[in-house]
PDB file of N, CA and C in Angstrom:
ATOM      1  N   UNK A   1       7.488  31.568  22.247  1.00  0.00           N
ATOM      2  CA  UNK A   1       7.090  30.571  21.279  1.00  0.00           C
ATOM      3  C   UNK A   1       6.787  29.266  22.015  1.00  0.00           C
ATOM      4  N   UNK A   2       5.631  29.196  22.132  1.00  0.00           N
ATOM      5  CA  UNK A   2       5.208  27.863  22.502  1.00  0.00           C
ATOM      6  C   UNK A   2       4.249  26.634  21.466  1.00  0.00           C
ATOM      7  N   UNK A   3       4.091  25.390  21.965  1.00  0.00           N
ATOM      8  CA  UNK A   3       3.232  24.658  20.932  1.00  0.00           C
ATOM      9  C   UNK A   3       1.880  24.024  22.265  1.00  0.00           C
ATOM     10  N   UNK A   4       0.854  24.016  21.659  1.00  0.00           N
ATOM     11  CA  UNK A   4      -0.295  23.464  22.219  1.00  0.00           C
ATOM     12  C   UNK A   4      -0.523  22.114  21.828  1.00  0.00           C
ATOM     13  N   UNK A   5      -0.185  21.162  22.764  1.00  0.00           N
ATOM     14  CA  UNK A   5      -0.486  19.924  21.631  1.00  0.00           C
ATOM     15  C   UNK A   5      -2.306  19.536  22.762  1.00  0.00           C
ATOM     16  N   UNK A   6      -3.230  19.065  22.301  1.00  0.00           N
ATOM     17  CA  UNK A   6      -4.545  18.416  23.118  1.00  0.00           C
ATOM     18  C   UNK A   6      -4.847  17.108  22.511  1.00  0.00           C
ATOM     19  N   UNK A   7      -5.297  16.668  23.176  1.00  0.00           N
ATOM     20  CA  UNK A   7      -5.156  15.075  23.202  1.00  0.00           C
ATOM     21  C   UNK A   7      -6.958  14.595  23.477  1.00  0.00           C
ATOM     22  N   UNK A   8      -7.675  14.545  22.487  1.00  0.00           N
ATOM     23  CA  UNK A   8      -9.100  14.793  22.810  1.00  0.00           C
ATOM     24  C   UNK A   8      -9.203  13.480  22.825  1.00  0.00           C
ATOM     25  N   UNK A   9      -8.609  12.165  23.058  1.00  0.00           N
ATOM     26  CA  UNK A   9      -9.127  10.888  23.572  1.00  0.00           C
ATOM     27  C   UNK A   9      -8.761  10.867  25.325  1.00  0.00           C
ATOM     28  N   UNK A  10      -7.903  11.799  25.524  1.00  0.00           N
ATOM     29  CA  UNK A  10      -7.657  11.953  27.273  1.00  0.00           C
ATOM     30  C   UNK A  10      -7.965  13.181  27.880  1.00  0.00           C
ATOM     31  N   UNK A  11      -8.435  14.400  26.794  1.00  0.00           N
ATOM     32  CA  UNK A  11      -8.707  15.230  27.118  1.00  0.00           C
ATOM     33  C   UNK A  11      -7.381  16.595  27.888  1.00  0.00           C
ATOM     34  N   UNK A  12      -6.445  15.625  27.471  1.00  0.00           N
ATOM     35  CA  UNK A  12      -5.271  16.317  28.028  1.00  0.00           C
ATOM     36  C   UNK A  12      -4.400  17.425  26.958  1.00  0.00           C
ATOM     37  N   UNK A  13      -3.893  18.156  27.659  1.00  0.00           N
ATOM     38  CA  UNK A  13      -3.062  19.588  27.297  1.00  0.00           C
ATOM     39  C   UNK A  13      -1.995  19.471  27.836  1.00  0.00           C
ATOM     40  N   UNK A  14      -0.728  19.704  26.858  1.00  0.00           N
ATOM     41  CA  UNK A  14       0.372  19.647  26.787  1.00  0.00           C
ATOM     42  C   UNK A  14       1.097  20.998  26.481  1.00  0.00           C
ATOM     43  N   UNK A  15       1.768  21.256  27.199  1.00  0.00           N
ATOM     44  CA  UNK A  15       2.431  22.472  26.646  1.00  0.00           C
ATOM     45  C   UNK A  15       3.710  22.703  26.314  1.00  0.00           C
ATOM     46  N   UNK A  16       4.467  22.813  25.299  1.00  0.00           N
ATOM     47  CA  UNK A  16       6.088  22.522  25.391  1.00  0.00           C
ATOM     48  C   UNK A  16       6.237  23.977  24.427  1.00  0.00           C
ATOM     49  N   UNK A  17       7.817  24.239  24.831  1.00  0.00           N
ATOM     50  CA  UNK A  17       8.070  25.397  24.917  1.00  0.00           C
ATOM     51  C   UNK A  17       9.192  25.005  23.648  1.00  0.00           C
ATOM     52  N   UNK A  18       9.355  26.228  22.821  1.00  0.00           N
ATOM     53  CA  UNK A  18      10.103  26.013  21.477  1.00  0.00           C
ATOM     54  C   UNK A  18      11.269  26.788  21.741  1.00  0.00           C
ATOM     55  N   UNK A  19      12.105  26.589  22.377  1.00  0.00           N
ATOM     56  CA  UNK A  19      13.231  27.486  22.760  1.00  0.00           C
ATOM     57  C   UNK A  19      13.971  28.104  21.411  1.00  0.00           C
ATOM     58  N   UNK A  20      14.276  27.215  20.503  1.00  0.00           N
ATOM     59  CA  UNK A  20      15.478  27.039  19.332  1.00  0.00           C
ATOM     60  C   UNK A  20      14.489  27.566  18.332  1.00  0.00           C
ATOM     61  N   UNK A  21      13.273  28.089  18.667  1.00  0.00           N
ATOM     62  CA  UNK A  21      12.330  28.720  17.358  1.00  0.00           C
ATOM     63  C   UNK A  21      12.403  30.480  18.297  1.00  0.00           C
ATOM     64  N   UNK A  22      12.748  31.212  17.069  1.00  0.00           N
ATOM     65  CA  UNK A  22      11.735  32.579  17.600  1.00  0.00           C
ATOM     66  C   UNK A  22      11.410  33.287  16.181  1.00  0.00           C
ATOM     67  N   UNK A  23      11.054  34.427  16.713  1.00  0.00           N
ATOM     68  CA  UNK A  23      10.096  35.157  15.882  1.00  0.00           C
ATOM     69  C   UNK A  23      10.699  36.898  15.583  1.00  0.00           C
ATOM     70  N   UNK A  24      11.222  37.417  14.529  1.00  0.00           N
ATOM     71  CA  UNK A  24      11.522  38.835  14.769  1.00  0.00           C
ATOM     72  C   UNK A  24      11.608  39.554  13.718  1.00  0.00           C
ATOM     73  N   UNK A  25      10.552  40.626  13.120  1.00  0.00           N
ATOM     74  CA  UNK A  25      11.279  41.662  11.743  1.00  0.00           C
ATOM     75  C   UNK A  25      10.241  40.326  10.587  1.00  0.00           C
ATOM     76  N   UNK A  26       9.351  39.625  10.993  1.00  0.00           N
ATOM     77  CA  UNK A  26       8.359  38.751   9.955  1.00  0.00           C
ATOM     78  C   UNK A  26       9.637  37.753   9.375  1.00  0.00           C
ATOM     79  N   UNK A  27      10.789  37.195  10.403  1.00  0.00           N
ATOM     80  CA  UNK A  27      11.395  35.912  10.137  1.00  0.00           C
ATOM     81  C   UNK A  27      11.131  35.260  11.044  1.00  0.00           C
ATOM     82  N   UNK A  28      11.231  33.833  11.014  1.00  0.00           N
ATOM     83  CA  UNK A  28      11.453  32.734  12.101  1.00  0.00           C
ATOM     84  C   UNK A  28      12.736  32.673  12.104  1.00  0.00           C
ATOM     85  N   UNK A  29      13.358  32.614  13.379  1.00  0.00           N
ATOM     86  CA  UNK A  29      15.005  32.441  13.080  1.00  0.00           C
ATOM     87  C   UNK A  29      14.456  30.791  14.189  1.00  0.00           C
ATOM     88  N   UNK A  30      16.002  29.852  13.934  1.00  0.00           N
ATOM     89  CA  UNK A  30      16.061  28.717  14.344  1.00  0.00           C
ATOM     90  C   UNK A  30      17.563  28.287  14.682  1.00  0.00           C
ATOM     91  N   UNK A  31      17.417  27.936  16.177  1.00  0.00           N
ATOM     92  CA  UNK A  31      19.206  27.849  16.553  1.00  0.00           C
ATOM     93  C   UNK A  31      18.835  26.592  16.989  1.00  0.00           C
ATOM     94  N   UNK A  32      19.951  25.387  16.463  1.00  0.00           N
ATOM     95  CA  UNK A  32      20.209  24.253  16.740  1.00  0.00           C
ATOM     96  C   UNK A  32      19.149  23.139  16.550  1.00  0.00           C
ATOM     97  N   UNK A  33      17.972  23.352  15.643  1.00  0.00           N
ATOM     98  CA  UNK A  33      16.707  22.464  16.174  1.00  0.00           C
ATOM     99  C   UNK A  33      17.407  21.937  15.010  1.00  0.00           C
ATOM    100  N   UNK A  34      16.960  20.280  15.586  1.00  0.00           N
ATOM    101  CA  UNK A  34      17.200  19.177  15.087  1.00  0.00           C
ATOM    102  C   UNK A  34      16.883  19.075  13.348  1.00  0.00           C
ATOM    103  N   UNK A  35      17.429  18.322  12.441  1.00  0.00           N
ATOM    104  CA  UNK A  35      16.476  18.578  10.905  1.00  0.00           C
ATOM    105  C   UNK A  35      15.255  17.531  11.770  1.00  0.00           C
ATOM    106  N   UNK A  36      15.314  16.496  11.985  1.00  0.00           N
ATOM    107  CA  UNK A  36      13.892  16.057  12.473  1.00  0.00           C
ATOM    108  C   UNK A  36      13.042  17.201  12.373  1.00  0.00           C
ATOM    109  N   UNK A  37      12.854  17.692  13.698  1.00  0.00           N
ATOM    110  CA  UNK A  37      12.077  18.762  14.204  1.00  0.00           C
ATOM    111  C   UNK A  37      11.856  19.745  13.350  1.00  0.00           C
ATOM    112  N   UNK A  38      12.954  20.129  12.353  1.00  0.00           N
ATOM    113  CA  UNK A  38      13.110  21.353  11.629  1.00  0.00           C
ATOM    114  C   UNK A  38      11.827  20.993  10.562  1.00  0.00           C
ATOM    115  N   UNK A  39      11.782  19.879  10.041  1.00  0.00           N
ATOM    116  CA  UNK A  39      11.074  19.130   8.504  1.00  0.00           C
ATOM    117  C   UNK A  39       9.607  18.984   9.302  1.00  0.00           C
ATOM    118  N   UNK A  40       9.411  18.545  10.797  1.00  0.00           N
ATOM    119  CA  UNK A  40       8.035  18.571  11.174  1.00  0.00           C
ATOM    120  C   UNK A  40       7.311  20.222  11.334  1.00  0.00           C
ATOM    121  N   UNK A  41       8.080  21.338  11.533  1.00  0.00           N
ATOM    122  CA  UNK A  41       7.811  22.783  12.000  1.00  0.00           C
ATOM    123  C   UNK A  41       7.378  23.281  10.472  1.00  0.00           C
ATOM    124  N   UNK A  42       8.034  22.787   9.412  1.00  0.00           N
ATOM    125  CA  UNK A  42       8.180  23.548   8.122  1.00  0.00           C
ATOM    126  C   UNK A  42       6.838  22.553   7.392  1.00  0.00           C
ATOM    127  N   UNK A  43       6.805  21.320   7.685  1.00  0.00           N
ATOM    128  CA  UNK A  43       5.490  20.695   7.338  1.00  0.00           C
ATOM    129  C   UNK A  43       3.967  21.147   7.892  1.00  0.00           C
ATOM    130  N   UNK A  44       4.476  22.020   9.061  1.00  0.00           N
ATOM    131  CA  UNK A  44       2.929  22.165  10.215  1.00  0.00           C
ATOM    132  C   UNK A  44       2.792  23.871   9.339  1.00  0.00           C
ATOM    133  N   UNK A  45       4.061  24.264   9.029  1.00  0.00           N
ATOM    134  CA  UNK A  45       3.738  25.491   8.564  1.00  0.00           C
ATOM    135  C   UNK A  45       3.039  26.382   7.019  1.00  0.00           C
ATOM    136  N   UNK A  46       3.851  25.324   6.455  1.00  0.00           N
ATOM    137  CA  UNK A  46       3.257  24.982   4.601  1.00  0.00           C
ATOM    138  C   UNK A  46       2.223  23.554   4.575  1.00  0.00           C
ATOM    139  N   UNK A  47       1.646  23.192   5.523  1.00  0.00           N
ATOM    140  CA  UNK A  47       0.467  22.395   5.410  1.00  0.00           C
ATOM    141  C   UNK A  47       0.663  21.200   4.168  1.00  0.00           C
ATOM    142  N   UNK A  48       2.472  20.721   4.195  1.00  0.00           N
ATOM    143  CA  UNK A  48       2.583  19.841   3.665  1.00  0.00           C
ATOM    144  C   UNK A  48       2.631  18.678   4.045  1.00  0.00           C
ATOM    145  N   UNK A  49       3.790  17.663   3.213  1.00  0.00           N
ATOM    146  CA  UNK A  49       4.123  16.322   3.856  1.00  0.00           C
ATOM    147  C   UNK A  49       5.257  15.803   3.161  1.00  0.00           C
ATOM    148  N   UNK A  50       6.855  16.943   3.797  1.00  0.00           N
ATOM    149  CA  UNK A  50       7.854  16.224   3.390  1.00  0.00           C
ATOM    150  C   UNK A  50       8.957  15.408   3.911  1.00  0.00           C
ATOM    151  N   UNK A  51       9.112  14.241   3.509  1.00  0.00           N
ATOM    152  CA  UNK A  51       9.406  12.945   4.500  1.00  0.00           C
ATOM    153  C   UNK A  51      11.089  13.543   4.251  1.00  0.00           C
ATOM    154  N   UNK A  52      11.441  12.950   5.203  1.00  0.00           N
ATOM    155  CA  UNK A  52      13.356  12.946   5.776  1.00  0.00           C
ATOM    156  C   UNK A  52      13.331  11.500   6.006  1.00  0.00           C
ATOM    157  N   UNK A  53      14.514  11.088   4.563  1.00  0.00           N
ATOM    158  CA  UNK A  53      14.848   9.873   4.420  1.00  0.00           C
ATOM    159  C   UNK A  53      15.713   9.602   5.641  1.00  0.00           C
ATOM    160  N   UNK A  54      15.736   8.795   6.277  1.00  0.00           N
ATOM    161  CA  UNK A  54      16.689   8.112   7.483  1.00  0.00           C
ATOM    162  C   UNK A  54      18.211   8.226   7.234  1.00  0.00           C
ATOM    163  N   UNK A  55      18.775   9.076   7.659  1.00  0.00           N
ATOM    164  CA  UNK A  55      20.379   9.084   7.199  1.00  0.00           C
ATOM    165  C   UNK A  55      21.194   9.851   8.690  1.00  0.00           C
ATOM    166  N   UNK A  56      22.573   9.171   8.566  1.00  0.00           N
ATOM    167  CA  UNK A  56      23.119   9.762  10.006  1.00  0.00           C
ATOM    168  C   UNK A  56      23.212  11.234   9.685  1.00  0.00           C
ATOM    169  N   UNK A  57      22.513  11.803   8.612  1.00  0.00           N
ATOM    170  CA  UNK A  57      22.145  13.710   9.093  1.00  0.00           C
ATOM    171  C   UNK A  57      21.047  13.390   9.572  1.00  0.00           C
ATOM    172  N   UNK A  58      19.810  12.748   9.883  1.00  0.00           N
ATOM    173  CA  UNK A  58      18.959  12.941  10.033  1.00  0.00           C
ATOM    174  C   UNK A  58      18.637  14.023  11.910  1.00  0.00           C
ATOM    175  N   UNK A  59      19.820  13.420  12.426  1.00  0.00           N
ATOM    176  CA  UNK A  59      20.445  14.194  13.522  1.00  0.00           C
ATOM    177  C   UNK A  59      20.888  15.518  13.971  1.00  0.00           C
ATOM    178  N   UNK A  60      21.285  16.040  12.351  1.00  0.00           N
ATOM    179  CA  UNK A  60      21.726  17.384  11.983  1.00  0.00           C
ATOM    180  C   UNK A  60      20.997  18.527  12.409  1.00  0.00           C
ATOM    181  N   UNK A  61      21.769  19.344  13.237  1.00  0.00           N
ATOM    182  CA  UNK A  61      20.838  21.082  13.447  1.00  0.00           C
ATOM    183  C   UNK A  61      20.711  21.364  12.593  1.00  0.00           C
ATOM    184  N   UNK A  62      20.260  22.396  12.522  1.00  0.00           N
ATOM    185  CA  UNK A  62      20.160  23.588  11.434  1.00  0.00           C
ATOM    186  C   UNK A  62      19.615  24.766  12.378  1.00  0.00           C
ATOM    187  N   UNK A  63      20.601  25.473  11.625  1.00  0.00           N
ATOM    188  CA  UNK A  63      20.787  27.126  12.579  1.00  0.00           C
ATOM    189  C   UNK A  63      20.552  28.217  11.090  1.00  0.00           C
ATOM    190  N   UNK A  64      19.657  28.709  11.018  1.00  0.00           N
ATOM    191  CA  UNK A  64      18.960  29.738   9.605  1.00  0.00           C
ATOM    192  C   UNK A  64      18.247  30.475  10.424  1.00  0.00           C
ATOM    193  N   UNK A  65      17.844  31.126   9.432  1.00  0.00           N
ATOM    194  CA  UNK A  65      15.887  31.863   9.126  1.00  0.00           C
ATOM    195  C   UNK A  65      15.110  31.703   8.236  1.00  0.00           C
ATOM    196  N   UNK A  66      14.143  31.719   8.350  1.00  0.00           N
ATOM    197  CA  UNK A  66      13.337  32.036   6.738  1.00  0.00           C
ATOM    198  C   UNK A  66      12.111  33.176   7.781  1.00  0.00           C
ATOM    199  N   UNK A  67      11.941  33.485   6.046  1.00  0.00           N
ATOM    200  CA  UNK A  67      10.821  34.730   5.874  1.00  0.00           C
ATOM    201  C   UNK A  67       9.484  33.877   6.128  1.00  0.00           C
ATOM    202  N   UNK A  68       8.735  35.269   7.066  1.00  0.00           N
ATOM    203  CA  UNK A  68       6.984  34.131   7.161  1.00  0.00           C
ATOM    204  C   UNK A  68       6.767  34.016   6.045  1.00  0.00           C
ATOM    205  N   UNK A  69       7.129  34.849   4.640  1.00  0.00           N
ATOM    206  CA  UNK A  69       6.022  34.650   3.096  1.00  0.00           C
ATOM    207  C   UNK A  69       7.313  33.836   2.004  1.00  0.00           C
ATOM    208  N   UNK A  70       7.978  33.235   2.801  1.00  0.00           N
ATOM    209  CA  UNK A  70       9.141  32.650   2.109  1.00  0.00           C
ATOM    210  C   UNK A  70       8.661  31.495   1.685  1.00  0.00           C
ATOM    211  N   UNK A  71       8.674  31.533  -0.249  1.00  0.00           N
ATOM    212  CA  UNK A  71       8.023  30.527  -0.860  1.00  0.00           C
ATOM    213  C   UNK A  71       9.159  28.880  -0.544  1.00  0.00           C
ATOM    214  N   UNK A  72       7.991  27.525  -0.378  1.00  0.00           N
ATOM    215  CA  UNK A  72       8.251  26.421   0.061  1.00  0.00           C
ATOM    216  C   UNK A  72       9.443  25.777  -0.440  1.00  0.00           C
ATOM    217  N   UNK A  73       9.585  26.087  -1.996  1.00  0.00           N
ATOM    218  CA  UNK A  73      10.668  25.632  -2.725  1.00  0.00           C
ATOM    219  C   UNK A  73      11.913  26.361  -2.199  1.00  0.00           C
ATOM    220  N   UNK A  74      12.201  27.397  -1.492  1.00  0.00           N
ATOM    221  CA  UNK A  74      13.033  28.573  -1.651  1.00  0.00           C
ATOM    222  C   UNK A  74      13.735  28.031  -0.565  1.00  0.00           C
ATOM    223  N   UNK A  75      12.679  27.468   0.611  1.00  0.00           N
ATOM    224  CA  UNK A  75      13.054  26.966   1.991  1.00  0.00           C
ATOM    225  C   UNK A  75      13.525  25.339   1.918  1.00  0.00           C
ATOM    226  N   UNK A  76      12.917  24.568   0.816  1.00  0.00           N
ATOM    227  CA  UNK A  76      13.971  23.404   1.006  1.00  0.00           C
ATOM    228  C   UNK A  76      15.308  23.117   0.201  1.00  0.00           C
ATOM    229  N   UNK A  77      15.569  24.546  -1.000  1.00  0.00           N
ATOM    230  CA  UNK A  77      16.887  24.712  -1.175  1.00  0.00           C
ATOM    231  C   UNK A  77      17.483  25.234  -0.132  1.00  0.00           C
ATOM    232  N   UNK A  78      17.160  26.025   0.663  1.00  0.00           N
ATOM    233  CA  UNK A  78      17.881  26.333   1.808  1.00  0.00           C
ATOM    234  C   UNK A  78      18.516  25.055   2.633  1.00  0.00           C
ATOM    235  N   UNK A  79      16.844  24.581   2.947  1.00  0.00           N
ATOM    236  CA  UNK A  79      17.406  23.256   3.725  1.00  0.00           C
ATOM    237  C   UNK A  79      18.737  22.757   3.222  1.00  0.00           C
ATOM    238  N   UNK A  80      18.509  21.917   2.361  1.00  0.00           N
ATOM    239  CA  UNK A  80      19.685  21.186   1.142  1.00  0.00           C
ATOM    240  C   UNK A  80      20.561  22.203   1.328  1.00  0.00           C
ATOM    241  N   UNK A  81      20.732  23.073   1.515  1.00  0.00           N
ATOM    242  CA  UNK A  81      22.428  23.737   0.522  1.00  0.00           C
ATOM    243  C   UNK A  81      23.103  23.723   1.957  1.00  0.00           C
ATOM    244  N   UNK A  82      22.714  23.768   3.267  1.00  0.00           N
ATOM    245  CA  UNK A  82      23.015  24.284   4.245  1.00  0.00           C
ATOM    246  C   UNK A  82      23.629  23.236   5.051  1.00  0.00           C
ATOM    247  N   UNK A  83      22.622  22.030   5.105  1.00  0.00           N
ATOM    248  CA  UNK A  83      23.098  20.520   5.307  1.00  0.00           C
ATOM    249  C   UNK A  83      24.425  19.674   4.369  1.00  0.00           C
ATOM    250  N   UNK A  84      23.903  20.204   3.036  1.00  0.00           N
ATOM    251  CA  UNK A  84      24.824  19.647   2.539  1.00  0.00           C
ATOM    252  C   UNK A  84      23.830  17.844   1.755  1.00  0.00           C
ATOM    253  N   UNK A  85      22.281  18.425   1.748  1.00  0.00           N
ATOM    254  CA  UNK A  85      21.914  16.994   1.265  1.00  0.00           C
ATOM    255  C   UNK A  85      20.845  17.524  -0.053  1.00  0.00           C
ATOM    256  N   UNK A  86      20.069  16.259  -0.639  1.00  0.00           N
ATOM    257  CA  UNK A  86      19.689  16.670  -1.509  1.00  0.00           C
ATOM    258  C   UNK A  86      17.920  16.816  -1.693  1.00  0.00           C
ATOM    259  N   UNK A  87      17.700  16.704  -2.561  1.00  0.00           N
ATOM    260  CA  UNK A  87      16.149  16.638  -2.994  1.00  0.00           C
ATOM    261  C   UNK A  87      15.032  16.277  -3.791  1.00  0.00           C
ATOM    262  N   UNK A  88      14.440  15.388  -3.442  1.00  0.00           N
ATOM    263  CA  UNK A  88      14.147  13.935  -4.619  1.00  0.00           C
ATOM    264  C   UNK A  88      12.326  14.414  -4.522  1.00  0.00           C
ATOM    265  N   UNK A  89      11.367  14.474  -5.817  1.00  0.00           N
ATOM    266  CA  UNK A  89       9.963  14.391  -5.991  1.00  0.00           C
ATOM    267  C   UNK A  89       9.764  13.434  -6.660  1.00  0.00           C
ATOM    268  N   UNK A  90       8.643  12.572  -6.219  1.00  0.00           N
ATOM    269  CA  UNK A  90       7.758  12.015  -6.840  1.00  0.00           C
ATOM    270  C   UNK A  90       6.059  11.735  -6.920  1.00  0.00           C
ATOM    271  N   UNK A  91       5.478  11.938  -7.843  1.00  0.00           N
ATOM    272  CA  UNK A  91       4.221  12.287  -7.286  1.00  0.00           C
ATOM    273  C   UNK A  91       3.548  13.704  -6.587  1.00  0.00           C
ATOM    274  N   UNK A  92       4.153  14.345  -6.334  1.00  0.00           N
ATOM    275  CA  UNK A  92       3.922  15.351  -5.734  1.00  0.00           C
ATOM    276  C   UNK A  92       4.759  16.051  -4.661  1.00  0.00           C
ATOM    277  N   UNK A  93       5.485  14.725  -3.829  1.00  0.00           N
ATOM    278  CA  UNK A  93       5.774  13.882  -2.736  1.00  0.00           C
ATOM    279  C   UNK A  93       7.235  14.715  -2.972  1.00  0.00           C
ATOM    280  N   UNK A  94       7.788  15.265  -1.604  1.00  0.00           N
ATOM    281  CA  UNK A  94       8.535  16.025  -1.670  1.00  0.00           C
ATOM    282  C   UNK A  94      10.149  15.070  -0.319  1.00  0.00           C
ATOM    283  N   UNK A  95      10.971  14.320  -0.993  1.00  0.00           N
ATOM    284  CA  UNK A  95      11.704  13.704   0.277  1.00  0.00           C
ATOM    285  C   UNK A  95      13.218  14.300   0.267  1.00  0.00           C
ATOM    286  N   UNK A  96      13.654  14.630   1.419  1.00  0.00           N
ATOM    287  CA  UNK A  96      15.034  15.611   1.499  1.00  0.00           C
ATOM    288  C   UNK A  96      15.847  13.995   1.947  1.00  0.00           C
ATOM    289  N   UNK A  97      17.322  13.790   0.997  1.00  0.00           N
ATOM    290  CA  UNK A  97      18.014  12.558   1.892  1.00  0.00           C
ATOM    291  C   UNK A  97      19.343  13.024   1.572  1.00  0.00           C
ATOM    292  N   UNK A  98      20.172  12.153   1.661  1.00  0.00           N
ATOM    293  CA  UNK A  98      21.528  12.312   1.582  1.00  0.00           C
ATOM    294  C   UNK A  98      22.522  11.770   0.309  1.00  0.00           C
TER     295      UNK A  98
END
């Protein structure tokens, strides 16, 4: 599991390696990645945009899985129940805080 990031104002390629992501049986499993990281992977993956209010979890692992066809709602009760935080909409606008 790797990520490609390119940088077309320098023309540069980046390559960083996703250790705490893998892949097995059509789950993503995830050991220790940050919720940061966790809320940017699950945003790049459901082609959303859900913000993580600033809170000392914001620091928090999270060690799960989810299913590749695992519907979006299903995965941020997961999030929430697992952390221990909650889940606020407005507008559309989807924000996980504490």
């Amino acid at each position: 599991m790797q990520e490609v990031v390119y940088n077309s104002d320098g023309s540069g390629v980046q390559l960083i390696d996703l250790s705490n992501i893998s892949w097995k049986d059509g789950r993503y499993y995830f050991t220790n990645i940050s919720l940061k990281r966790f809320i940017e992977t699950i945003n790049d993956m459901y082609k959303t945009d859900i913000s993580l209010r600033t809170s000392p979890n914001a620091e928090s692992a999270f060690t799960g899985s989810i299913r590749y066809d695992e519907p979006l709602d299903d995965v941020i009760s997961k999030i929430c129940f697992a952390l221990n935080l909650k889940r606020g909409e407005e507008k559309g606008k989807v924000t996980i805080y504490n």
